[in-house]
PDB file of N, CA and C in Angstrom:
ATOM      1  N   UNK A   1      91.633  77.449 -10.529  1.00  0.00           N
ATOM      2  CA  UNK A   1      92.141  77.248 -11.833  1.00  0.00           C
ATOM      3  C   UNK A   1      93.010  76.005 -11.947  1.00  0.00           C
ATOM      4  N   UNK A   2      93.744  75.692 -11.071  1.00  0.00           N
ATOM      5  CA  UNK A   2      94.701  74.573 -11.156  1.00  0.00           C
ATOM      6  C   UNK A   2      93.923  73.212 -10.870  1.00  0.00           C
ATOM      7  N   UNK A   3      93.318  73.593 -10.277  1.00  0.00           N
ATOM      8  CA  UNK A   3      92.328  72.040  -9.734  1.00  0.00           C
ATOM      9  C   UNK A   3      91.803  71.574 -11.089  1.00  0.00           C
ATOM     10  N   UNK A   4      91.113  72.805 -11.512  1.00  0.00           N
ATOM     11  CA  UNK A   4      90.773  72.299 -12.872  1.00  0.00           C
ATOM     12  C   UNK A   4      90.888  72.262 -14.315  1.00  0.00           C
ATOM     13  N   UNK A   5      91.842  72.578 -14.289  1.00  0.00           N
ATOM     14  CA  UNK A   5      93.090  71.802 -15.356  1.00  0.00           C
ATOM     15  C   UNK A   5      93.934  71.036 -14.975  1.00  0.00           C
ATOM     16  N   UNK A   6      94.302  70.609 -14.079  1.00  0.00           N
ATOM     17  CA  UNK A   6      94.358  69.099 -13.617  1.00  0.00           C
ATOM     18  C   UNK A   6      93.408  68.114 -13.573  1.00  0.00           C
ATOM     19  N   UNK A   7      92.616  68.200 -12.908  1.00  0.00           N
ATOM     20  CA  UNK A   7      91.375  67.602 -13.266  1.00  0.00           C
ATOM     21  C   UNK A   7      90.964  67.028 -15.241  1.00  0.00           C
ATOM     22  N   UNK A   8      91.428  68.290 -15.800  1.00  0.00           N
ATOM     23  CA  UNK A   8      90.882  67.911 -16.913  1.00  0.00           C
ATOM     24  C   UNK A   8      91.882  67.119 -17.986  1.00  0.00           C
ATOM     25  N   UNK A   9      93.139  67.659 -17.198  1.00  0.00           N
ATOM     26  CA  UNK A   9      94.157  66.724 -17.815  1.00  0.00           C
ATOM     27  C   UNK A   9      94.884  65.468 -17.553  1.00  0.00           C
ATOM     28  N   UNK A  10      94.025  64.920 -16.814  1.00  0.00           N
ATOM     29  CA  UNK A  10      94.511  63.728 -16.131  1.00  0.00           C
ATOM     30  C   UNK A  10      92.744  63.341 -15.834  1.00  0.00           C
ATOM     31  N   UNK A  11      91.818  63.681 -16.524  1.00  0.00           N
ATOM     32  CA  UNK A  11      90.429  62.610 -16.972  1.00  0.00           C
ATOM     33  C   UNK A  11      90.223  61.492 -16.803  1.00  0.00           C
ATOM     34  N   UNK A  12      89.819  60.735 -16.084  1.00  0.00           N
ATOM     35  CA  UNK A  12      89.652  59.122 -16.369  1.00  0.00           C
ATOM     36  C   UNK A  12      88.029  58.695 -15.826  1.00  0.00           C
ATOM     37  N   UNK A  13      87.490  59.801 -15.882  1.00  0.00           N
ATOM     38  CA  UNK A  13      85.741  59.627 -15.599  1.00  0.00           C
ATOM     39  C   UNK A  13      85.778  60.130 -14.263  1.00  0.00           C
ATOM     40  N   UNK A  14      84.681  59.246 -13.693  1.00  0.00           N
ATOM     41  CA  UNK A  14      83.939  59.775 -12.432  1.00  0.00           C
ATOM     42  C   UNK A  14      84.983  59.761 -11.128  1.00  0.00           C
ATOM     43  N   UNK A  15      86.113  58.896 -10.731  1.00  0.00           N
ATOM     44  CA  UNK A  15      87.163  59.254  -9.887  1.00  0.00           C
ATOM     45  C   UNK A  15      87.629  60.613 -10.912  1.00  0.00           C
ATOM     46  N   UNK A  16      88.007  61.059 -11.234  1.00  0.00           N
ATOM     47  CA  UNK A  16      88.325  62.211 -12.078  1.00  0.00           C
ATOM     48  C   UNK A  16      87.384  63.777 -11.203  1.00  0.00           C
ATOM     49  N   UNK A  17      86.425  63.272 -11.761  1.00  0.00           N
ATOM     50  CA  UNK A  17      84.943  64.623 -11.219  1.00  0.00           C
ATOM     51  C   UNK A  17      84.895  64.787  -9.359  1.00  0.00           C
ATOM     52  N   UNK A  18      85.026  63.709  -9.353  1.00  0.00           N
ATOM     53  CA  UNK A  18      84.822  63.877  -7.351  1.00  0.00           C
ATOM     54  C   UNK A  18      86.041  64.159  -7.232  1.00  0.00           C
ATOM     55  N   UNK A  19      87.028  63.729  -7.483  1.00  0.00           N
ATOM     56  CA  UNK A  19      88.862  64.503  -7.037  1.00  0.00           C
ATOM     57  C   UNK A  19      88.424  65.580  -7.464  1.00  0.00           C
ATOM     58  N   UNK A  20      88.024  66.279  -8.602  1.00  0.00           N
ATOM     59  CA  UNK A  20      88.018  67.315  -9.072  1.00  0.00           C
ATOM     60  C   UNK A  20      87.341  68.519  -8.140  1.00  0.00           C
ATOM     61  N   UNK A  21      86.050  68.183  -7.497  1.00  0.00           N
ATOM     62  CA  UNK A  21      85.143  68.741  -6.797  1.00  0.00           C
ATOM     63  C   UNK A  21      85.552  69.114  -5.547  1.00  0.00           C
ATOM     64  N   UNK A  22      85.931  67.968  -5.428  1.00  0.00           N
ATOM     65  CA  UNK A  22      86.842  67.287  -3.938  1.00  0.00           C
ATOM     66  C   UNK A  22      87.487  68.826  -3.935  1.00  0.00           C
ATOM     67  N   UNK A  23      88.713  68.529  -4.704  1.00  0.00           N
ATOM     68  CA  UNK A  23      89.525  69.736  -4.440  1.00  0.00           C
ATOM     69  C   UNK A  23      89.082  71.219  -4.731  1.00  0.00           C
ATOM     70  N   UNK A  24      88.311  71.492  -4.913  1.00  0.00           N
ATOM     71  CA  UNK A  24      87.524  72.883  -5.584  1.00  0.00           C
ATOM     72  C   UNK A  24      86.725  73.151  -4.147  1.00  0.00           C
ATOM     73  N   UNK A  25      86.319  72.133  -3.757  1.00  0.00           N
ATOM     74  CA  UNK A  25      85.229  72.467  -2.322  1.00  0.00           C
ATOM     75  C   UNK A  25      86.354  72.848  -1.148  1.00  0.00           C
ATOM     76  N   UNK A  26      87.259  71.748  -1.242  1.00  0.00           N
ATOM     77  CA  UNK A  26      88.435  72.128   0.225  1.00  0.00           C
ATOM     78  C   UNK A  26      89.382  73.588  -0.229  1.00  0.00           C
ATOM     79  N   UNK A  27      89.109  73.860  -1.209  1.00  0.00           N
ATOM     80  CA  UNK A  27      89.546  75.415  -1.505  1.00  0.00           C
ATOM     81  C   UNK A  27      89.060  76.273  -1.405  1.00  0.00           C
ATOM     82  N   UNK A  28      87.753  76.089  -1.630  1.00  0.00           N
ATOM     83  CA  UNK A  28      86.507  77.303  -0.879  1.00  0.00           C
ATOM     84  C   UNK A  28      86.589  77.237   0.217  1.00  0.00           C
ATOM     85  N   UNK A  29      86.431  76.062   0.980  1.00  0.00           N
ATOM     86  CA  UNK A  29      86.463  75.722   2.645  1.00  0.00           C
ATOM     87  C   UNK A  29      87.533  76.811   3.687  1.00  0.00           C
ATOM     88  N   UNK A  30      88.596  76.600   2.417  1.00  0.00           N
ATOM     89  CA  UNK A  30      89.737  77.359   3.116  1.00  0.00           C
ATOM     90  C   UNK A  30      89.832  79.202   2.974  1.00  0.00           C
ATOM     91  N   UNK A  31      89.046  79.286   2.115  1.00  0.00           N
ATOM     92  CA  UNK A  31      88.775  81.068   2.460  1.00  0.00           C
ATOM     93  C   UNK A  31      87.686  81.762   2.713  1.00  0.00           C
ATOM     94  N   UNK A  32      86.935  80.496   3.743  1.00  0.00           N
ATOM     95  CA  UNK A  32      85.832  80.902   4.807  1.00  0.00           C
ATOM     96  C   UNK A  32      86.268  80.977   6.064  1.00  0.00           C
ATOM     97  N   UNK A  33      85.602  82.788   6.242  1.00  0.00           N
ATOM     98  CA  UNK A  33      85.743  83.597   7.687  1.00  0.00           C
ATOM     99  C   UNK A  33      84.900  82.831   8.694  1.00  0.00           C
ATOM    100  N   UNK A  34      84.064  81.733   8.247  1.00  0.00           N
ATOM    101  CA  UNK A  34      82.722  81.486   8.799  1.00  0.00           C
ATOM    102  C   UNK A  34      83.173  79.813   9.634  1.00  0.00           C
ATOM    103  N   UNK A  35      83.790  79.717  10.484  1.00  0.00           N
ATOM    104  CA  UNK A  35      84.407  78.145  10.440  1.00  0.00           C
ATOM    105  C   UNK A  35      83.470  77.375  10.558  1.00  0.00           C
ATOM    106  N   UNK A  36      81.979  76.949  11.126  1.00  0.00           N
ATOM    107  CA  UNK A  36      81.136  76.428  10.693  1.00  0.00           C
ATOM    108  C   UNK A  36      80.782  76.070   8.982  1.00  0.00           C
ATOM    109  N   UNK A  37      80.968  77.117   8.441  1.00  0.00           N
ATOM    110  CA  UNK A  37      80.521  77.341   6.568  1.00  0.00           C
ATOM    111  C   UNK A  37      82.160  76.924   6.490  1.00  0.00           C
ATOM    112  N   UNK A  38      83.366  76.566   6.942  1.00  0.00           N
ATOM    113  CA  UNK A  38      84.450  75.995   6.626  1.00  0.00           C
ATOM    114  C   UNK A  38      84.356  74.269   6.816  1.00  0.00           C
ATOM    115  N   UNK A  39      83.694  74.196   7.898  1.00  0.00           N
ATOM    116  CA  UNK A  39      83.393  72.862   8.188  1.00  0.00           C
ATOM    117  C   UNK A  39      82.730  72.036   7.091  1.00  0.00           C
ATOM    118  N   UNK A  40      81.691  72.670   6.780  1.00  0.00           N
ATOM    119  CA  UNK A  40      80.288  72.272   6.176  1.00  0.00           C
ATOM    120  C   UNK A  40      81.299  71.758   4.755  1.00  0.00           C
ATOM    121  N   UNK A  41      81.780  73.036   4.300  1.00  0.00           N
ATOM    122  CA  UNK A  41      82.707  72.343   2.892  1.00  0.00           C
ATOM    123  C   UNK A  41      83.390  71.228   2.732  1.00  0.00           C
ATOM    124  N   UNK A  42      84.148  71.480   4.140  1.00  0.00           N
ATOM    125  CA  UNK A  42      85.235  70.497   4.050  1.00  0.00           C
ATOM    126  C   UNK A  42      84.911  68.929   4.089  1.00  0.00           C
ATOM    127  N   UNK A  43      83.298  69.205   4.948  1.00  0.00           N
ATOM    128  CA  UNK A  43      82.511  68.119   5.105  1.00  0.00           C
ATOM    129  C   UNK A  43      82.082  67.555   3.518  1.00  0.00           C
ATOM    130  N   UNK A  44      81.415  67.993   2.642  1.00  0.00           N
ATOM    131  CA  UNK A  44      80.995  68.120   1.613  1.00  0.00           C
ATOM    132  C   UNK A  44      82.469  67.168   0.714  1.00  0.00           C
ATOM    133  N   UNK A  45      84.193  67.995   0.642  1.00  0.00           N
ATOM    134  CA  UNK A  45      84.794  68.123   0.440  1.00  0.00           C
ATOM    135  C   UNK A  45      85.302  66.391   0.515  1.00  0.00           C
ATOM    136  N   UNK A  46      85.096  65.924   1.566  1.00  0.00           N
ATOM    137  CA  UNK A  46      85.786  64.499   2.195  1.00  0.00           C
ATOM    138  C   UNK A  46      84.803  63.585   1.994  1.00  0.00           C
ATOM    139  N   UNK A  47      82.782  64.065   1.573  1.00  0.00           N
ATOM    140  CA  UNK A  47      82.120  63.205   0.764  1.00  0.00           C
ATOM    141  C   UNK A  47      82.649  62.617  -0.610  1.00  0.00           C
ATOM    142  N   UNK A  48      83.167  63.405  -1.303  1.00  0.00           N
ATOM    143  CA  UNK A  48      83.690  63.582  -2.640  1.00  0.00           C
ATOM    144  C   UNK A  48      84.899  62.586  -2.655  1.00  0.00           C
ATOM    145  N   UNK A  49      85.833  62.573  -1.841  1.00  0.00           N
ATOM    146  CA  UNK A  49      87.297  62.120  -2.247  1.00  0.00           C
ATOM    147  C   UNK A  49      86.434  60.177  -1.449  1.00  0.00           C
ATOM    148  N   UNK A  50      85.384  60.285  -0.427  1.00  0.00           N
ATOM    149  CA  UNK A  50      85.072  58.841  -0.141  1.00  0.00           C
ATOM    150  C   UNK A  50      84.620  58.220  -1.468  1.00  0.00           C
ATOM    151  N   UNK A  51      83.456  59.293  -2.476  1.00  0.00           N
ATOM    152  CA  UNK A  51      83.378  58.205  -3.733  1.00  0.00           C
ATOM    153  C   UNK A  51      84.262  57.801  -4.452  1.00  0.00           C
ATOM    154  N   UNK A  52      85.339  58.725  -4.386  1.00  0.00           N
ATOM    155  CA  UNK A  52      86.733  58.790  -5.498  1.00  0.00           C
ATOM    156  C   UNK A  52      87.472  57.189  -4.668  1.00  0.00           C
ATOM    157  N   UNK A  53      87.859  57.292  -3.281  1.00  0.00           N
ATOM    158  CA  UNK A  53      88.379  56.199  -3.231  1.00  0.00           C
ATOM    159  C   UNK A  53      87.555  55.031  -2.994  1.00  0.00           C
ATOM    160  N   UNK A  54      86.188  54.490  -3.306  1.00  0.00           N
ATOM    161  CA  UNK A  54      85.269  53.647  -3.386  1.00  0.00           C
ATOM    162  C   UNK A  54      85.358  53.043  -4.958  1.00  0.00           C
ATOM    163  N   UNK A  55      85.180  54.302  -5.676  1.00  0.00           N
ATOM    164  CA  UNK A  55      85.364  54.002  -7.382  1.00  0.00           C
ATOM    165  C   UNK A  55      87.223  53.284  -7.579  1.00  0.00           C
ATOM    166  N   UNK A  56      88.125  53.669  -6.991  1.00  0.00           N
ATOM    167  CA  UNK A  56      89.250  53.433  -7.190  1.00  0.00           C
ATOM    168  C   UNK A  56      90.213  52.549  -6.182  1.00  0.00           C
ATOM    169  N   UNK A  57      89.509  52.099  -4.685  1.00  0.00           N
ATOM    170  CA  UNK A  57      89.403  51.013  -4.344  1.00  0.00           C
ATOM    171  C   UNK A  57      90.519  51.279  -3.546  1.00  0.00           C
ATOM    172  N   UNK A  58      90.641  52.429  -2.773  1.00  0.00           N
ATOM    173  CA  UNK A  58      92.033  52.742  -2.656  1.00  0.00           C
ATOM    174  C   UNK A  58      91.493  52.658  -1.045  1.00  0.00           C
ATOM    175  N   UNK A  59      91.538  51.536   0.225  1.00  0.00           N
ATOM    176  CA  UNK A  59      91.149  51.324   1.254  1.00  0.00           C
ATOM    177  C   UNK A  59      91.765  52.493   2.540  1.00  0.00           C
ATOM    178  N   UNK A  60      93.198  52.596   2.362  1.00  0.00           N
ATOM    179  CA  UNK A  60      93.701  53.576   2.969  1.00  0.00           C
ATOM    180  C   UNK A  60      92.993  55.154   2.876  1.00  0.00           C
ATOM    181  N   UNK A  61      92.719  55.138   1.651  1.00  0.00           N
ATOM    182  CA  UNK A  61      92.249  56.680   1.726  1.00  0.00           C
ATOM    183  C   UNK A  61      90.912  57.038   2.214  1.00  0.00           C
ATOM    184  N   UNK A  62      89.764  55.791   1.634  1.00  0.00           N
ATOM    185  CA  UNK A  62      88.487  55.740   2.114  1.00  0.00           C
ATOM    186  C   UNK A  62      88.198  56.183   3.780  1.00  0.00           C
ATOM    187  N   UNK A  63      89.905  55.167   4.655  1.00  0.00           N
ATOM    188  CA  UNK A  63      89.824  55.134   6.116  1.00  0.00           C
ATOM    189  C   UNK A  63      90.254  56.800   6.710  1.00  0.00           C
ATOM    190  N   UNK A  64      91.069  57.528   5.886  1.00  0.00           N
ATOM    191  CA  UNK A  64      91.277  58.998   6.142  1.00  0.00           C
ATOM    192  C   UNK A  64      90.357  59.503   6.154  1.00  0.00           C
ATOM    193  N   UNK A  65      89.340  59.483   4.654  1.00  0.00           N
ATOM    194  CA  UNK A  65      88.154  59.971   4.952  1.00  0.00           C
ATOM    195  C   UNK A  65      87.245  59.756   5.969  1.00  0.00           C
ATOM    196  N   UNK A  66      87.082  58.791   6.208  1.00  0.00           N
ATOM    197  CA  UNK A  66      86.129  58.557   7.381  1.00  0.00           C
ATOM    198  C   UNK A  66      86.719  58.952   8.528  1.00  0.00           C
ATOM    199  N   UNK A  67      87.701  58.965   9.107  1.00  0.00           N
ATOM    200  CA  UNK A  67      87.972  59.494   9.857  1.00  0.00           C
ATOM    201  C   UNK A  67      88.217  61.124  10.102  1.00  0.00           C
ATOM    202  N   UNK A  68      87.951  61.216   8.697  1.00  0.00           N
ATOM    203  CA  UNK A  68      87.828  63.407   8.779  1.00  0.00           C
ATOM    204  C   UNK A  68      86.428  63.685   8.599  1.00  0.00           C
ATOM    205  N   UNK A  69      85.369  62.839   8.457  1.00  0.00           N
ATOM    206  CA  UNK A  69      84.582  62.853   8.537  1.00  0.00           C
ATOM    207  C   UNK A  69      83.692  62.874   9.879  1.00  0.00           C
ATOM    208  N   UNK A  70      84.329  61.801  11.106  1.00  0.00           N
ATOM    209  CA  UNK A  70      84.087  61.800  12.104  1.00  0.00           C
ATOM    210  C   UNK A  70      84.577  63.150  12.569  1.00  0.00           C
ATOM    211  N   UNK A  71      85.513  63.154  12.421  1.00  0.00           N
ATOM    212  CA  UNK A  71      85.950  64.672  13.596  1.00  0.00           C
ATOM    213  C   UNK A  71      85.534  65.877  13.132  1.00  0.00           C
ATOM    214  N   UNK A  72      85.048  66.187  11.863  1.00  0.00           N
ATOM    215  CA  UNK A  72      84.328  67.005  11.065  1.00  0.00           C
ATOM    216  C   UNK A  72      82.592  67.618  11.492  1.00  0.00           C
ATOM    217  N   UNK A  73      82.048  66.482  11.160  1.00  0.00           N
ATOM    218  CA  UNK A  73      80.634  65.911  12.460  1.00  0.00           C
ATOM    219  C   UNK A  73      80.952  66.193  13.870  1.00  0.00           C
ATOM    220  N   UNK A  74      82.024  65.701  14.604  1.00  0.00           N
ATOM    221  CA  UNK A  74      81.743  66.266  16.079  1.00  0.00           C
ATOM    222  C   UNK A  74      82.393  67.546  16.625  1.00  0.00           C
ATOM    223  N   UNK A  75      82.791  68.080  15.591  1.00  0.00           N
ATOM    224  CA  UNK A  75      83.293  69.560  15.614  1.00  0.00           C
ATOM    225  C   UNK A  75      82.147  70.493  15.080  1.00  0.00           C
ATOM    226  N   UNK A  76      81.248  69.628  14.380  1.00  0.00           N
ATOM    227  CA  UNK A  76      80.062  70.679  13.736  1.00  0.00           C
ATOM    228  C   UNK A  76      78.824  70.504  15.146  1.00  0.00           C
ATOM    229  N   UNK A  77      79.120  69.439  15.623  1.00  0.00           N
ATOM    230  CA  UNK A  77      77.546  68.581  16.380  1.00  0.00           C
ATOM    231  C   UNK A  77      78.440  69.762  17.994  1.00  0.00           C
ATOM    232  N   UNK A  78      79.614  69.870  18.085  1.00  0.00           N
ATOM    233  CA  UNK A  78      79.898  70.512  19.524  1.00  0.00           C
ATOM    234  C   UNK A  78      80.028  71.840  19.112  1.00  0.00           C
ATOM    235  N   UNK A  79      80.099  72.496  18.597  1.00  0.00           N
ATOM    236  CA  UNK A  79      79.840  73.693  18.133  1.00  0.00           C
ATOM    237  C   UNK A  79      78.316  74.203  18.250  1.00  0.00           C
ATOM    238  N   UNK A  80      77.556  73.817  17.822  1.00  0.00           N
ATOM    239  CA  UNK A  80      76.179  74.000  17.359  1.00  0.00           C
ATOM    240  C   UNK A  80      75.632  73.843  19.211  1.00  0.00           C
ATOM    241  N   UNK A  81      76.176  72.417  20.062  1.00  0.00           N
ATOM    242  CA  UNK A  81      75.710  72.775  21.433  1.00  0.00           C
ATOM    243  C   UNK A  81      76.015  73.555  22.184  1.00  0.00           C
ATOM    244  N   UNK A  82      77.079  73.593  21.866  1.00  0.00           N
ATOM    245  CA  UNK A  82      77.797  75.145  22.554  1.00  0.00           C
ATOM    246  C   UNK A  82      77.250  76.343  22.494  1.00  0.00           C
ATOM    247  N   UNK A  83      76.772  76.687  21.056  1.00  0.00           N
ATOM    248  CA  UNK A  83      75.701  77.704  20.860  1.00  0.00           C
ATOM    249  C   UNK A  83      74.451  77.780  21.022  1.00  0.00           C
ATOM    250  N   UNK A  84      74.180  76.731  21.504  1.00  0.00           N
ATOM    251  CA  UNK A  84      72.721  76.514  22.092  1.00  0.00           C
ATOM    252  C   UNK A  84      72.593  76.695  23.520  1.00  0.00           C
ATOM    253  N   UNK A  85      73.736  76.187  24.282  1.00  0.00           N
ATOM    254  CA  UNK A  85      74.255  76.517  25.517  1.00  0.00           C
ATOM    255  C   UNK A  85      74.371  78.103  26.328  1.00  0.00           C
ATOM    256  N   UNK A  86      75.105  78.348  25.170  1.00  0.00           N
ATOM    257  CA  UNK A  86      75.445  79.964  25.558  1.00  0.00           C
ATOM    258  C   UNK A  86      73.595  80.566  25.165  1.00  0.00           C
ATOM    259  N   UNK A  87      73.169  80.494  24.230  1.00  0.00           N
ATOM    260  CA  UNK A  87      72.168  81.154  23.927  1.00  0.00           C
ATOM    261  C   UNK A  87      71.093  80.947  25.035  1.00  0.00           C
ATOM    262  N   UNK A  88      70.854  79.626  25.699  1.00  0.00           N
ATOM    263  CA  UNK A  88      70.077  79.417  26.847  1.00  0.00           C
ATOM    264  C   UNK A  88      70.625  80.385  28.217  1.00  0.00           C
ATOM    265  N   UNK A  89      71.829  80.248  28.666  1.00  0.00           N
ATOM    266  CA  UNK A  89      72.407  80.771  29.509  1.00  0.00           C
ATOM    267  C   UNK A  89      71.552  82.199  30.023  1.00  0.00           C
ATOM    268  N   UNK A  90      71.212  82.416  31.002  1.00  0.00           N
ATOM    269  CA  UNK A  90      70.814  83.876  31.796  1.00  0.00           C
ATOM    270  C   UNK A  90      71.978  85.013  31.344  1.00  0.00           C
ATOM    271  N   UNK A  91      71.183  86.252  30.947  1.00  0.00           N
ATOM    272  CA  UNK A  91      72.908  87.200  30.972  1.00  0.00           C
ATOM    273  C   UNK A  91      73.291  87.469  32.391  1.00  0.00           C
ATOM    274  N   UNK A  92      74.250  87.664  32.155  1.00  0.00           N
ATOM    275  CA  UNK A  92      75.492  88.168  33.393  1.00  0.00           C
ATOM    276  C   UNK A  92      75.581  89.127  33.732  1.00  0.00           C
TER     277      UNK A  92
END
């Protein structure tokens, strides 16, 4: 609710809609039991705020994003081998 009435009251177009999303996705992100399906959002989540600071030119923030982006990706990419790992593994 707050995301978006902020969002709607402080409008200025398309940086407007991706902040908006932005923050609506990293709020779902955060009341997933599933930390993979937490990842995935948050991933989704830090797509959104890169167009926002591309449209608004804001270099510092673009570089946060990308960098939560990287560790986002190799937390999803080492996870996923890990479970491929264990699943190969002989039982015990």
């Amino acid at each position: 609710g707050l995301a978006i009435a902020l969002t709607i009251a402080t409008w200025a177009g398309w940086p407007s809609a991706l902040a908006g999303t932005g923050a609506l996705l990293a709020a779902a992100a955060r009341l997933q039991a599933d930390i993979q399906r937490m990842r995935m959002l948050l991933l989704a989540c830090s797509l959104c705020w890169v167009g926002h600071n591309l449209l608004v030119g804001s270099v510092s923030g673009l570089m946060c994003d990308v960098l939560s982006i990287g560790g986002l990706l190799a937390a999803l990419w080492g996870y996923r081998e890990t479970a491929r790992r264990v699943a190969a593994a002989p039982p015990a």
